[in-house]
C-alpha atoms as a PDB file:
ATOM      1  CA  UNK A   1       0.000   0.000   0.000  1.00  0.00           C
ATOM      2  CA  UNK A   2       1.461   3.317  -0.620  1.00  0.00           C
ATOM      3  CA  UNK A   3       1.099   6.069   1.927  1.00  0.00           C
ATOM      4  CA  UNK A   4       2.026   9.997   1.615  1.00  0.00           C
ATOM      5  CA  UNK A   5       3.734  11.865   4.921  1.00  0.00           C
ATOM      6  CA  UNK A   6       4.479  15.757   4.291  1.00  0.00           C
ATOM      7  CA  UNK A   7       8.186  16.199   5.041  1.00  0.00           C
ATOM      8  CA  UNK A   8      10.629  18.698   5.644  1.00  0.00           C
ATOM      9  CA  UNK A   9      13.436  17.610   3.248  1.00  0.00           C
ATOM     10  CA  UNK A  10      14.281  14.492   1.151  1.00  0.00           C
ATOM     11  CA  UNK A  11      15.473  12.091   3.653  1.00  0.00           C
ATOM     12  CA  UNK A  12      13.708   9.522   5.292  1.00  0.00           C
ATOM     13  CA  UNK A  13      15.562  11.242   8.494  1.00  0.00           C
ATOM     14  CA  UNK A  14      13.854  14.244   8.639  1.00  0.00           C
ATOM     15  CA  UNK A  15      10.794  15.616  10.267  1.00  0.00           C
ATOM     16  CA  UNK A  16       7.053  15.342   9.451  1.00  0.00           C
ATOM     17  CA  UNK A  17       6.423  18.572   8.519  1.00  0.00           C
ATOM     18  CA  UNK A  18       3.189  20.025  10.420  1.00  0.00           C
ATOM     19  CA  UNK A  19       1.889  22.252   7.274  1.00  0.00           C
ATOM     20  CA  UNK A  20       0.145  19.219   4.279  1.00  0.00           C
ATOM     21  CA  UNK A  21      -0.534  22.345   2.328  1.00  0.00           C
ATOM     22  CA  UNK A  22       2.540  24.119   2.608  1.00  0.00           C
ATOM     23  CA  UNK A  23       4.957  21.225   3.274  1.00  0.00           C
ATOM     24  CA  UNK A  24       8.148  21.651   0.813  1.00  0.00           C
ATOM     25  CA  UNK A  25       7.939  17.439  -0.065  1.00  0.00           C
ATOM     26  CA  UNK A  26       5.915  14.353   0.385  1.00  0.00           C
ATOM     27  CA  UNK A  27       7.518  11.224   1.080  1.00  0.00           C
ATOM     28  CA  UNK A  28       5.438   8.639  -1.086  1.00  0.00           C
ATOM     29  CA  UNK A  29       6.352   4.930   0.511  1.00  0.00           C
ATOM     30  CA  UNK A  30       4.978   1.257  -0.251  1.00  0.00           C
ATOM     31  CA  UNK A  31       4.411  -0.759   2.736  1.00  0.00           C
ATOM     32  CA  UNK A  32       5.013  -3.943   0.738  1.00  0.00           C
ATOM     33  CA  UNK A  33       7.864  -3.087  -1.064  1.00  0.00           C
ATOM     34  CA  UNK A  34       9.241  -0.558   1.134  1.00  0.00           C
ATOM     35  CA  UNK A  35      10.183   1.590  -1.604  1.00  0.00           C
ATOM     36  CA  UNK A  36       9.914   5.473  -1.380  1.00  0.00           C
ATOM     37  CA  UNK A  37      10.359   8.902  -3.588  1.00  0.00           C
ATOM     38  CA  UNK A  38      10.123  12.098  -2.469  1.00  0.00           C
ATOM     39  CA  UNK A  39       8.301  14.829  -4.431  1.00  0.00           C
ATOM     40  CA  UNK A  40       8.242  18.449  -4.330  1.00  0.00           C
ATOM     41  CA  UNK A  41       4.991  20.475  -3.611  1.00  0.00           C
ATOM     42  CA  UNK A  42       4.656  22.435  -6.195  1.00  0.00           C
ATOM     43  CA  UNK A  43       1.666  23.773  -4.136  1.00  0.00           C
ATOM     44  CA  UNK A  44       4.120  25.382  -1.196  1.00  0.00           C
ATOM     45  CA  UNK A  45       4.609  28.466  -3.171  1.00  0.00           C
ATOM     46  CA  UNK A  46       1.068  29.106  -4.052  1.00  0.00           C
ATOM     47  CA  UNK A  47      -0.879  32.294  -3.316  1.00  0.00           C
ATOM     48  CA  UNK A  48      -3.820  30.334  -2.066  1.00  0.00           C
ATOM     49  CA  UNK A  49      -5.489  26.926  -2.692  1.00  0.00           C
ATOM     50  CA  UNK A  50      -2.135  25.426  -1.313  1.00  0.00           C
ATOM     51  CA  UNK A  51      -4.102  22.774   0.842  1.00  0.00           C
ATOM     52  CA  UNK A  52      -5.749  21.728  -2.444  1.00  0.00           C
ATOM     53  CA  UNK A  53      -3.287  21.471  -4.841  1.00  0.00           C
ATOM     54  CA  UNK A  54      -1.317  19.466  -2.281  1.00  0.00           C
ATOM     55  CA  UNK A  55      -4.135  16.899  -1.643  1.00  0.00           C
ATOM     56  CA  UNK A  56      -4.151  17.241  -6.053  1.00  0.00           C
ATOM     57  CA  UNK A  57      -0.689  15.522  -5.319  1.00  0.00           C
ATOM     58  CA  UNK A  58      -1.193  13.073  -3.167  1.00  0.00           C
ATOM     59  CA  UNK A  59      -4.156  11.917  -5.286  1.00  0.00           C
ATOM     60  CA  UNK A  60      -2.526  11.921  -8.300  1.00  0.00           C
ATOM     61  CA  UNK A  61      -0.003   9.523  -6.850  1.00  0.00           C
ATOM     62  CA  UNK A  62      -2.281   6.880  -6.055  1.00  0.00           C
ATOM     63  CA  UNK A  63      -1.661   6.445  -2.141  1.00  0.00           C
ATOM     64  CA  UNK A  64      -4.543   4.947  -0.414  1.00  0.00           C
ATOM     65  CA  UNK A  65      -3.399   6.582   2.837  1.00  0.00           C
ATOM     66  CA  UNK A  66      -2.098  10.203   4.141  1.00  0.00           C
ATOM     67  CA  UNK A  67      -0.231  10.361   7.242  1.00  0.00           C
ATOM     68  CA  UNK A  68      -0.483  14.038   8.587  1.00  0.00           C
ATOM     69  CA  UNK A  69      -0.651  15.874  11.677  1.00  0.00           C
ATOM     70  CA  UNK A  70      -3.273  18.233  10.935  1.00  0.00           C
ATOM     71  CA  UNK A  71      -5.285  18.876   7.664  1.00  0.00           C
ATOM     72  CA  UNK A  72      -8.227  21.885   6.425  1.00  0.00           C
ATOM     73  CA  UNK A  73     -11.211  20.953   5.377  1.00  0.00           C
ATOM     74  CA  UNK A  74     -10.726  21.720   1.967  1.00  0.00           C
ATOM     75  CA  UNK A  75      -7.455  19.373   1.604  1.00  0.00           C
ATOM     76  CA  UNK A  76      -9.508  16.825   2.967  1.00  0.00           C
ATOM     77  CA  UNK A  77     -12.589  16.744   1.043  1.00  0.00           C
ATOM     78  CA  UNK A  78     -10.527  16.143  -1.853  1.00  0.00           C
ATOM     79  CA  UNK A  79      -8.166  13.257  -0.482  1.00  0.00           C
ATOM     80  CA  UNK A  80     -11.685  11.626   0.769  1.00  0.00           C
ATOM     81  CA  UNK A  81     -13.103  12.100  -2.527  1.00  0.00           C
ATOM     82  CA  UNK A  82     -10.440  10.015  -3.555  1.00  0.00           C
ATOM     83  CA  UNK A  83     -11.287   7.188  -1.028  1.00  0.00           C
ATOM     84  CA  UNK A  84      -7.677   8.109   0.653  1.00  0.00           C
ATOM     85  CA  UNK A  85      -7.696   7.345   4.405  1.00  0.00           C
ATOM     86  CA  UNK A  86      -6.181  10.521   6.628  1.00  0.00           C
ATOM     87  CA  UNK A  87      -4.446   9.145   9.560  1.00  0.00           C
ATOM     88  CA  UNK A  88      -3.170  11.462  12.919  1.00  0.00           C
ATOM     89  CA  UNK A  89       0.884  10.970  12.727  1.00  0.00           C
ATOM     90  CA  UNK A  90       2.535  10.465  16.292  1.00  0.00           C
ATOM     91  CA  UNK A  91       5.424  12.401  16.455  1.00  0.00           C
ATOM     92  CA  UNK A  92       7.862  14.060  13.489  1.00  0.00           C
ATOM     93  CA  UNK A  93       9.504  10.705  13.123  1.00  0.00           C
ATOM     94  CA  UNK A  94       9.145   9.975   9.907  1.00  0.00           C
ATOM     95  CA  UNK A  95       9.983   6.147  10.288  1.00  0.00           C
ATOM     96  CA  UNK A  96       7.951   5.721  13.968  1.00  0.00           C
ATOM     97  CA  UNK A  97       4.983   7.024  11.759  1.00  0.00           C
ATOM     98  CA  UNK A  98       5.345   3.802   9.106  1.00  0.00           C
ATOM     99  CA  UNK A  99       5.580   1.777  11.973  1.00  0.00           C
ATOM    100  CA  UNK A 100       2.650   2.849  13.672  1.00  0.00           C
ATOM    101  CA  UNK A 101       0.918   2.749  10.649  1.00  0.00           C
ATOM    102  CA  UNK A 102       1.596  -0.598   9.824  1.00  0.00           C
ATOM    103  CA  UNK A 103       1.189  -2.245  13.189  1.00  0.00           C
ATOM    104  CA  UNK A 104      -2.066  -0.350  12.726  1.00  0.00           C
ATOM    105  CA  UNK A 105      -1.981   2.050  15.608  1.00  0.00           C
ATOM    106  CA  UNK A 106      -2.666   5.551  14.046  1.00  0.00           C
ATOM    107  CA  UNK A 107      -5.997   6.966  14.653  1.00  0.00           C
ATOM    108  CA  UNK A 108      -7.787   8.326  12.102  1.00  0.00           C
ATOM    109  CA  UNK A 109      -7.479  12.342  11.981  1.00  0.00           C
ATOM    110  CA  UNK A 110     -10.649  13.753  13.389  1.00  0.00           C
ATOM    111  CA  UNK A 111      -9.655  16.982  13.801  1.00  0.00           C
ATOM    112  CA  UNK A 112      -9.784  18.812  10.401  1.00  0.00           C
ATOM    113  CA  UNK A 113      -9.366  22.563  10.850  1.00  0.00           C
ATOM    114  CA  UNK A 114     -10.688  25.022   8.582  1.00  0.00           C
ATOM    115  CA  UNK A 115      -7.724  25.795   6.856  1.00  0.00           C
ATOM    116  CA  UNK A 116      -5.206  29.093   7.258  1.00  0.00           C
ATOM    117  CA  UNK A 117      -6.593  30.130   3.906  1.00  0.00           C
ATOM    118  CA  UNK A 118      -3.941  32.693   3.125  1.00  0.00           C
ATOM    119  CA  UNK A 119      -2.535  33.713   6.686  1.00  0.00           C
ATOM    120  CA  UNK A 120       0.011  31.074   6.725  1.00  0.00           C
ATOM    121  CA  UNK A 121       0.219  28.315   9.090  1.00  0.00           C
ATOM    122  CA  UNK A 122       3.351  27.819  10.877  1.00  0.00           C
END
């Protein structure tokens, strides 16, 4: 299964970064094969709509699962249009995060704001 975790750089030691709409990369990795890519937002630099053209991303990459601390509204309508589970990440470890994940003890992320919408978010 692939799964998507905004990240500060590419290396699977760095951080989760806390912004999915303004995160520089997302860290696309299979479960099963344990492969992984990173890929720049292109979204990051955007004037608005960041949230959505990030969630355009992870769709377009055919995940079936987004690890993220915190999400808007509009980011998430369009990665649960897609049938893409959004799951609460731990801690900034990116590799504690897979684990969790894959022993199955993320919780689903409830709390889905209603997004920064111009005024930043870090």
């Amino acid at each position: 299964m692939k799964i998507a975790i905004p990240v500060d750089d590419k290396s699977m030691e760095t951080n989760v970064c806390m912004s999915f709409g303004r995160t520089p990369y997302f860290l696309i990795y299979d479960t099963e094969t344990r492969e992984n890519i990173f890929l720049d937002n292109s979204a990051a630099a955007s004037q608005g709509g960041a949230g959505i053209k990030a969630a355009q991303t992870v769709v377009d990459n055919q995940v079936r699962a987004l690890l993220t601390p915190r999400c808007g509204e509009n980011a998430a309508e369009v990665i649960k249009a897609a049938d893409i589970k959004i799951y609460k990440t731990v801690n900034d470890s990116i590799q504690d995060n897979i684990d969790a994940f894959n022993e199955g003890k993320l919780s689903l992320l409830e709390d889905i704001h209603a997004g920064f919408h111009g005024r930043g978010g870090k």
